[in-house]
N, C-alpha and C. Protein backbone atom coordinates (compact mmCIF):
# COMPACT_ATOMS: atom_id res chain seq x y z
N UNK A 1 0.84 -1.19 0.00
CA UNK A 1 0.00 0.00 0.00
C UNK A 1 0.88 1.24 0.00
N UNK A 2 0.34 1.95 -0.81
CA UNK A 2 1.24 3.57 -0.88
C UNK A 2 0.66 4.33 -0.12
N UNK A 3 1.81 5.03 1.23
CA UNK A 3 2.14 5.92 2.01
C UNK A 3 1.27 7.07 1.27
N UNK A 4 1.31 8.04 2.00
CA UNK A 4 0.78 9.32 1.65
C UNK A 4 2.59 10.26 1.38
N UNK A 5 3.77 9.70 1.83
CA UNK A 5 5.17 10.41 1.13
C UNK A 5 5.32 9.73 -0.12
N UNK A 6 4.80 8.71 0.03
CA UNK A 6 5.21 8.04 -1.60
C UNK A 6 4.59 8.53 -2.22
N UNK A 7 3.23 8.87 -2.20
CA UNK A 7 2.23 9.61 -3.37
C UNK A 7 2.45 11.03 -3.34
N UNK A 8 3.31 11.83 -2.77
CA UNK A 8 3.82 13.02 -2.94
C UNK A 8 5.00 12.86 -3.19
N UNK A 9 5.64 11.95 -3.65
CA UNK A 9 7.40 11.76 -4.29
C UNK A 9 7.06 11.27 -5.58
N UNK A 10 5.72 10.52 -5.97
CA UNK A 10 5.47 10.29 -7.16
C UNK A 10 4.88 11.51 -7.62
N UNK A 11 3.84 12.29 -7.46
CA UNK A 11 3.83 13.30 -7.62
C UNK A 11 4.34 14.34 -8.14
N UNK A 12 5.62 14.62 -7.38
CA UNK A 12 6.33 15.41 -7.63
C UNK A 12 7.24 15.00 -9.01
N UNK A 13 7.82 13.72 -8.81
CA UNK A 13 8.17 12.83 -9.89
C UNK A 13 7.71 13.23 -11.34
N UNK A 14 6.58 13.07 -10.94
CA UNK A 14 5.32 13.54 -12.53
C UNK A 14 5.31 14.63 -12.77
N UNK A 15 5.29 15.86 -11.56
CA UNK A 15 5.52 16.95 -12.27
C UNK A 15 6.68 17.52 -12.74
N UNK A 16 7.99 16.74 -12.18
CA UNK A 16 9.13 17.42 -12.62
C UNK A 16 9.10 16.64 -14.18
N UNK A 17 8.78 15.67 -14.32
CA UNK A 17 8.89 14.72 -15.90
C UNK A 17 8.23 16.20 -16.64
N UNK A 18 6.87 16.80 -16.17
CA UNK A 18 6.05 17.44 -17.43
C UNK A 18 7.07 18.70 -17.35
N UNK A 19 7.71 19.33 -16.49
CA UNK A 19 8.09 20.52 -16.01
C UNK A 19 9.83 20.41 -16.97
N UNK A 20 10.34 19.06 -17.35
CA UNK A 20 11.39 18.59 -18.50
C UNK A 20 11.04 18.93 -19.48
N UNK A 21 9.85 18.33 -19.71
CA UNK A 21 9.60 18.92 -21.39
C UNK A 21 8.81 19.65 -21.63
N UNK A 22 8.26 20.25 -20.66
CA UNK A 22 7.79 21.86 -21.23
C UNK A 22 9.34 22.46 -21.47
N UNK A 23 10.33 22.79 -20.33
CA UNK A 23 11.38 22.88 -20.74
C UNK A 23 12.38 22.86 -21.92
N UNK A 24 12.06 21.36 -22.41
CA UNK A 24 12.80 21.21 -23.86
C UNK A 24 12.26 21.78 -24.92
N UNK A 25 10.72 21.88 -24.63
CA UNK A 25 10.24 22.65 -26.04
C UNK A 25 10.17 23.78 -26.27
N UNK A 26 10.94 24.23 -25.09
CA UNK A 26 10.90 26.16 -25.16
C UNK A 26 12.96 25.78 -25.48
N UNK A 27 13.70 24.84 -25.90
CA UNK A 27 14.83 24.99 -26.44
C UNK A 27 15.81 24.50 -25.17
N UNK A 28 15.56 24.18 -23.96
CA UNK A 28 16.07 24.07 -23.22
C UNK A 28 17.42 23.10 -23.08
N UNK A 29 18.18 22.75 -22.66
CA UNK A 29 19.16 21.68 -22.39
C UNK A 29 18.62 21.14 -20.74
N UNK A 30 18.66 19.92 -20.62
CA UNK A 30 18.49 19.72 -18.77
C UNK A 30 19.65 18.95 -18.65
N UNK A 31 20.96 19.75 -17.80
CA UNK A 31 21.57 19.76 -17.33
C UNK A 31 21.34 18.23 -15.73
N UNK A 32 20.80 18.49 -15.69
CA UNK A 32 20.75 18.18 -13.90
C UNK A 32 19.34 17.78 -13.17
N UNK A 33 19.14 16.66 -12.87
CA UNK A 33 17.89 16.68 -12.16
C UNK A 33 17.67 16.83 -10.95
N UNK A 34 17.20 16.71 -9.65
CA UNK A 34 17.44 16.72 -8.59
C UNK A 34 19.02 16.65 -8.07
N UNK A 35 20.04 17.69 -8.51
CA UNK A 35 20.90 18.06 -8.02
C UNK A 35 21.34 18.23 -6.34
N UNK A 36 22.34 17.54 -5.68
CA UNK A 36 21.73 18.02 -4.43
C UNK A 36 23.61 18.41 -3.81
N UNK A 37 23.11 19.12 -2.65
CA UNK A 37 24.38 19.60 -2.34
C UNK A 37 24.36 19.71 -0.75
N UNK A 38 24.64 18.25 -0.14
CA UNK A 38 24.27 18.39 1.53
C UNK A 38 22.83 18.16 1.48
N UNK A 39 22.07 18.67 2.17
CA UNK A 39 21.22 18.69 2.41
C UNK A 39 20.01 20.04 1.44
N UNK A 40 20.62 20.33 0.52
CA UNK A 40 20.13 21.91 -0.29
C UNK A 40 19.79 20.84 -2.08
N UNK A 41 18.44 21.05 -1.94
CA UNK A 41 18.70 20.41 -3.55
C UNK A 41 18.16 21.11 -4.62
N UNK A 42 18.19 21.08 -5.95
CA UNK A 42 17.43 21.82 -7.09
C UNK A 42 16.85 20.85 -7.70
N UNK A 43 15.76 21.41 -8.33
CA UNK A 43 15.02 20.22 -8.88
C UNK A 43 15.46 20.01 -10.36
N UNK A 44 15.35 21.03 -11.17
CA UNK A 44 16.09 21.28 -12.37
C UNK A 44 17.07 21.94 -12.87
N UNK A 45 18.36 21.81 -13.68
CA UNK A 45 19.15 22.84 -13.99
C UNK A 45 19.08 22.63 -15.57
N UNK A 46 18.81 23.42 -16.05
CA UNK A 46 18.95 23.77 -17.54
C UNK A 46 20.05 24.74 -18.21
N UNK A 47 19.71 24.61 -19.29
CA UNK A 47 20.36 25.69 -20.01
C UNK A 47 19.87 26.17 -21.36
N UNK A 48 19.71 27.24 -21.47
CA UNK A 48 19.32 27.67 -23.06
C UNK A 48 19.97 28.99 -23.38
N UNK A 49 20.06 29.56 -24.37
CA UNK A 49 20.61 30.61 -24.98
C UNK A 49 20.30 31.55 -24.12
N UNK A 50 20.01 32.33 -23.17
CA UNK A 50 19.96 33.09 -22.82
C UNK A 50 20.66 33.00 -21.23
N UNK A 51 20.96 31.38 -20.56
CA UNK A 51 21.88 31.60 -19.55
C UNK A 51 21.17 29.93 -19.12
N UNK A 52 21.71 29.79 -17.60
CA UNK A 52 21.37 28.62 -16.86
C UNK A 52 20.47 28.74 -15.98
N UNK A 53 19.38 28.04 -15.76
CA UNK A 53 17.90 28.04 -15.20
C UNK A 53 18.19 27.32 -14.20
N UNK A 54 18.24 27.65 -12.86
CA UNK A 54 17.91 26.84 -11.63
C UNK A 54 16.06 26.77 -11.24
N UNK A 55 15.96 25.32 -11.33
CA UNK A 55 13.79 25.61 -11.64
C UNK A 55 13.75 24.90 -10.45
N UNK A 56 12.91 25.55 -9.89
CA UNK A 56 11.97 24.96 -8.88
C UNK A 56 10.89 24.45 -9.48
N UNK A 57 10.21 23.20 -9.08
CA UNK A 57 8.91 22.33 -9.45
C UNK A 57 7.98 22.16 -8.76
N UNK A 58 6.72 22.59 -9.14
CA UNK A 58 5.89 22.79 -7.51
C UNK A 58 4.88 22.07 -8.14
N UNK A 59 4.20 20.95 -7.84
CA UNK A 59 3.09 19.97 -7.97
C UNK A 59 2.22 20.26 -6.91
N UNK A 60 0.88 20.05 -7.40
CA UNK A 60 -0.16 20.08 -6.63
C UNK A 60 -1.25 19.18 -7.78
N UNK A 61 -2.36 18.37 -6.70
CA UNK A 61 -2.78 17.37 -6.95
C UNK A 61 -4.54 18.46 -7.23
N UNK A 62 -5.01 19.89 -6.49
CA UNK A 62 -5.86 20.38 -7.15
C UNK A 62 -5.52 21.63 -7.16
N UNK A 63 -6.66 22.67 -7.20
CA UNK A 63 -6.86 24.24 -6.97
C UNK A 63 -6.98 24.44 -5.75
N UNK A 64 -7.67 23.84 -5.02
CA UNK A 64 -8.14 24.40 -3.45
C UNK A 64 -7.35 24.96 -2.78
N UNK A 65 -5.93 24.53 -2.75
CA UNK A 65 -4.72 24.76 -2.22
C UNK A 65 -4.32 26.24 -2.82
N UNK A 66 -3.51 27.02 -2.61
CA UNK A 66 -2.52 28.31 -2.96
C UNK A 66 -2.28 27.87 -3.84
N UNK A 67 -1.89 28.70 -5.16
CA UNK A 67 -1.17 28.02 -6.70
C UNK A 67 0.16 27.44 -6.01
N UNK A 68 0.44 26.83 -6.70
CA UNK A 68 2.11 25.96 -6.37
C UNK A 68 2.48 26.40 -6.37
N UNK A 69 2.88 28.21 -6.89
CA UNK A 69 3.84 28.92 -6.82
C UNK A 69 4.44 29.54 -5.60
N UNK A 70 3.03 29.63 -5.30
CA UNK A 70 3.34 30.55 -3.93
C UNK A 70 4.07 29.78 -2.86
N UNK A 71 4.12 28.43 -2.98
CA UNK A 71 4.97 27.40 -1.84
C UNK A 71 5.96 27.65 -1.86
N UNK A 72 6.99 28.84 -2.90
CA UNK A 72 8.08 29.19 -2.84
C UNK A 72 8.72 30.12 -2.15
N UNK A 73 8.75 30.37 -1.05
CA UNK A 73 8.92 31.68 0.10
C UNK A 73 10.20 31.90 -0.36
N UNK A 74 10.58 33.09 0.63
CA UNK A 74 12.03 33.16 0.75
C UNK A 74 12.88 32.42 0.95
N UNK A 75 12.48 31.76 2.29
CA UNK A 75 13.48 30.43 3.20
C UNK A 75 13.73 29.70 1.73
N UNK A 76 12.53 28.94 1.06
CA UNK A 76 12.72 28.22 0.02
C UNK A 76 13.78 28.97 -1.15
N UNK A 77 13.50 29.96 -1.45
CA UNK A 77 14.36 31.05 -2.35
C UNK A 77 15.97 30.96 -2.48
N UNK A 78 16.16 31.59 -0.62
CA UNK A 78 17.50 31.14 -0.19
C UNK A 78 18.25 29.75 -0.44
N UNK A 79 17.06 28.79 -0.07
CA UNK A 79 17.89 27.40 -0.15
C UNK A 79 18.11 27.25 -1.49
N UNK A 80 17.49 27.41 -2.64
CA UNK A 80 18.06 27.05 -4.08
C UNK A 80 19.33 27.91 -4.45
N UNK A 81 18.85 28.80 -4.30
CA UNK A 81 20.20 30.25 -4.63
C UNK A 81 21.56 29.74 -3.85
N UNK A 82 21.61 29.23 -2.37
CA UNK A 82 22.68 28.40 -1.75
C UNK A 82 23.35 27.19 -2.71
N UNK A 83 22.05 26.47 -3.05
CA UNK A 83 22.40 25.29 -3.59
C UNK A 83 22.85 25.75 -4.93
N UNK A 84 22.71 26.64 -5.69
CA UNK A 84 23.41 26.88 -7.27
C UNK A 84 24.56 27.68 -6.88
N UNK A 85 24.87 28.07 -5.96
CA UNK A 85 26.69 28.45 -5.91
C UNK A 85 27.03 27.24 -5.99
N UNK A 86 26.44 26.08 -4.91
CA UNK A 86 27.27 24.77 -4.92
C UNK A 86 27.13 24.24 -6.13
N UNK A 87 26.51 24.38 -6.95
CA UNK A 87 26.73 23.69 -7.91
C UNK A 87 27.53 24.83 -9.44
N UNK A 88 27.84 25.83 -9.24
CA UNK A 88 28.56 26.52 -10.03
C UNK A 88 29.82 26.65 -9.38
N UNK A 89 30.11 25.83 -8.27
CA UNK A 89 31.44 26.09 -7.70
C UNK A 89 32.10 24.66 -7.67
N UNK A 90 31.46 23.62 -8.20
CA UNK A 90 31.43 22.24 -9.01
C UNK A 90 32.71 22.21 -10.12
N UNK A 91 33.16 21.19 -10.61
CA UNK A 91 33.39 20.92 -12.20
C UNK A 91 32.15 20.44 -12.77
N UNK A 92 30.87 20.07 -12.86
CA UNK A 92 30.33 20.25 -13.65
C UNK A 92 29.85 21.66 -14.00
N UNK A 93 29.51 22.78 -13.01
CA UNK A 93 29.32 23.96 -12.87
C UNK A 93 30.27 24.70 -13.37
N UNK A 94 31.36 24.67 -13.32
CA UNK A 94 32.11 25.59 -14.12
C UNK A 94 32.53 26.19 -15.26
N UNK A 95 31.87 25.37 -16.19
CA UNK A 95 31.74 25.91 -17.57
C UNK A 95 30.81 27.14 -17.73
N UNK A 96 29.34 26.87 -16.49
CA UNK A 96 28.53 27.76 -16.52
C UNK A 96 28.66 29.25 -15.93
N UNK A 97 30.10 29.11 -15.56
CA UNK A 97 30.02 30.62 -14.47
C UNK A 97 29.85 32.00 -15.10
N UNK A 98 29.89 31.82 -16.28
CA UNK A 98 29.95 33.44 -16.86
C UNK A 98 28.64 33.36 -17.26
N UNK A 99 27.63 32.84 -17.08
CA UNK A 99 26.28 32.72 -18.05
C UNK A 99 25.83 33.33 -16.76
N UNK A 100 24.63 34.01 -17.43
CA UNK A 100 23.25 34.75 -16.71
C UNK A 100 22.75 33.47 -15.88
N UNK A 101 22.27 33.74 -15.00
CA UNK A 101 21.24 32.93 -13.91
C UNK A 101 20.35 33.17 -13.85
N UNK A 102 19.23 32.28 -14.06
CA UNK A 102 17.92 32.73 -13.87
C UNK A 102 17.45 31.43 -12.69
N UNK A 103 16.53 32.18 -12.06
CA UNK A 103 15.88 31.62 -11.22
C UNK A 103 14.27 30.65 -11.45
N UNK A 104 14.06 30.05 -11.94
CA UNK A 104 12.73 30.45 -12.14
C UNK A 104 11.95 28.80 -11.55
N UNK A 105 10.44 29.04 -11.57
CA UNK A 105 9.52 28.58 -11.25
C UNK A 105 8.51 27.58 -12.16
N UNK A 106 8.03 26.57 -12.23
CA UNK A 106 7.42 25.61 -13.05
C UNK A 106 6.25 24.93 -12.03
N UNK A 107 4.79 25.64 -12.18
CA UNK A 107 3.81 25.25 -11.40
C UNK A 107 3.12 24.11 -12.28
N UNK A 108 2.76 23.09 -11.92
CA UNK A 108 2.04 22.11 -12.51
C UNK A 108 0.43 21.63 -10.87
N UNK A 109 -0.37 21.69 -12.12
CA UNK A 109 -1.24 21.49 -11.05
C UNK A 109 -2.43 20.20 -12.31
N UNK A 110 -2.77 19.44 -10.98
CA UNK A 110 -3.23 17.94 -11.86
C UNK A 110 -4.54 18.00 -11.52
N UNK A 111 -6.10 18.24 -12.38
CA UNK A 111 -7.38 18.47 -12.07
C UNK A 111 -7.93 17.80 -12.59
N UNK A 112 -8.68 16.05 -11.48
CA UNK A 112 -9.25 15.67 -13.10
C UNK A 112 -8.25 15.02 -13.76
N UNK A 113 -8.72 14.88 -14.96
CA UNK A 113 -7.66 13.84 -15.30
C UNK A 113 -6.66 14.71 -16.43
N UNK A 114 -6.70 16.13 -16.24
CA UNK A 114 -6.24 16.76 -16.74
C UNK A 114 -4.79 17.29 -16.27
N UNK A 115 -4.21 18.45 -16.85
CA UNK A 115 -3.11 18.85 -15.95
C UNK A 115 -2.75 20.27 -16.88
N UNK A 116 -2.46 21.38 -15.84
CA UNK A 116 -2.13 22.49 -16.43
C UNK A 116 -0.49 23.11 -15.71
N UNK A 117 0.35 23.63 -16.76
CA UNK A 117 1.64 24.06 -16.21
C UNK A 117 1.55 25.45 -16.82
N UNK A 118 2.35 26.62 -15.79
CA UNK A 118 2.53 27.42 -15.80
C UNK A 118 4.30 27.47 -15.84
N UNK A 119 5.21 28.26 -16.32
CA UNK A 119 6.14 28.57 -16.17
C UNK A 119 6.71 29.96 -15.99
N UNK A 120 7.52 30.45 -14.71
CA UNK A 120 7.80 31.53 -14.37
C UNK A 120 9.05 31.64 -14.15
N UNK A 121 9.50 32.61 -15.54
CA UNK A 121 10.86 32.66 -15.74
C UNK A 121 11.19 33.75 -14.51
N UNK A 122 12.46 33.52 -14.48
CA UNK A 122 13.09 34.87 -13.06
C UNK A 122 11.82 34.82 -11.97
N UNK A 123 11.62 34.37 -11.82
CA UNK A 123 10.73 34.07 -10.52
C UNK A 123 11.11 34.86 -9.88
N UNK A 124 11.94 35.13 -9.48
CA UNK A 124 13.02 35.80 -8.17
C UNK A 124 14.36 36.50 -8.73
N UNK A 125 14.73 37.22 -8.28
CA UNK A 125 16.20 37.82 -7.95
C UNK A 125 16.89 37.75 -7.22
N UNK A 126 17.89 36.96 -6.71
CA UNK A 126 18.67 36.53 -5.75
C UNK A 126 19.36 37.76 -4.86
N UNK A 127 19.13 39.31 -5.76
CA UNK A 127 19.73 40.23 -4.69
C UNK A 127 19.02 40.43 -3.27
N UNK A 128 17.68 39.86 -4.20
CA UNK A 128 16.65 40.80 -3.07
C UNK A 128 16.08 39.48 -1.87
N UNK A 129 17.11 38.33 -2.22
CA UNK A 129 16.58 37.09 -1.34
C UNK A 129 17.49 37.25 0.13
């Protein structure tokens, strides 16, 4: 029988899969999946012509809840922005250090047997985190 963490690790699972290839079809490269550094992880690292995407993936199973986006506070903010020094201070990261950083956000929400994704580039600015 599946836990109620297993059905939110599959979950999440599913939305980072749709949150890949929305990704690829806007030109993307995916670098990195659940990247982790200690205890600090990213869900996606990409890359496309315009710089390297650290994405947060926020699944939700309806509407009732806050959009997925908003599950992204500061605290959460900080911890990715921590975790992409560690990973630009990497050898796999180091090719990327002169490229733009973007931060951004990939809400997927599952209604029904449907499913709708939003994507929010620069989500954030790391000055102001």
């Amino acid at each position: 029988m599946e836990g109620k963490d297993d059905h939110r690790r599959s979950l999440g699972r599913k939305g980072e899969d749709i949150a890949c290839e929305l990704l690829r079809s806007m030109g993307h490269i995916i670098l990195e999946r659940n990247w982790r550094s200690g205890h600090l992880e990213i869900d996606i690292i990409s890359l496309d012509p315009s710089g390297i995407h650290f994405v947060e993936v926020k699944a939700r199973r309806d509407s009732i809840q806050a959009p997925p986006q908003y599950n992204v506070d500061k605290a959460k903010q900080t911890r990715i922005v921590k975790a992409s020094l560690g990973f630009l201070n990497t050898r796999k990261g180091l090719p990327f250090g002169n490229l733009e950083c973007h931060f951004d956000i990939v809400a997927v929400t599952f209604e029904g047997g449907s499913c709708s994704t939003e994507w929010f580039p620069q989500a954030y600015i790391p000055i102001y985190v």
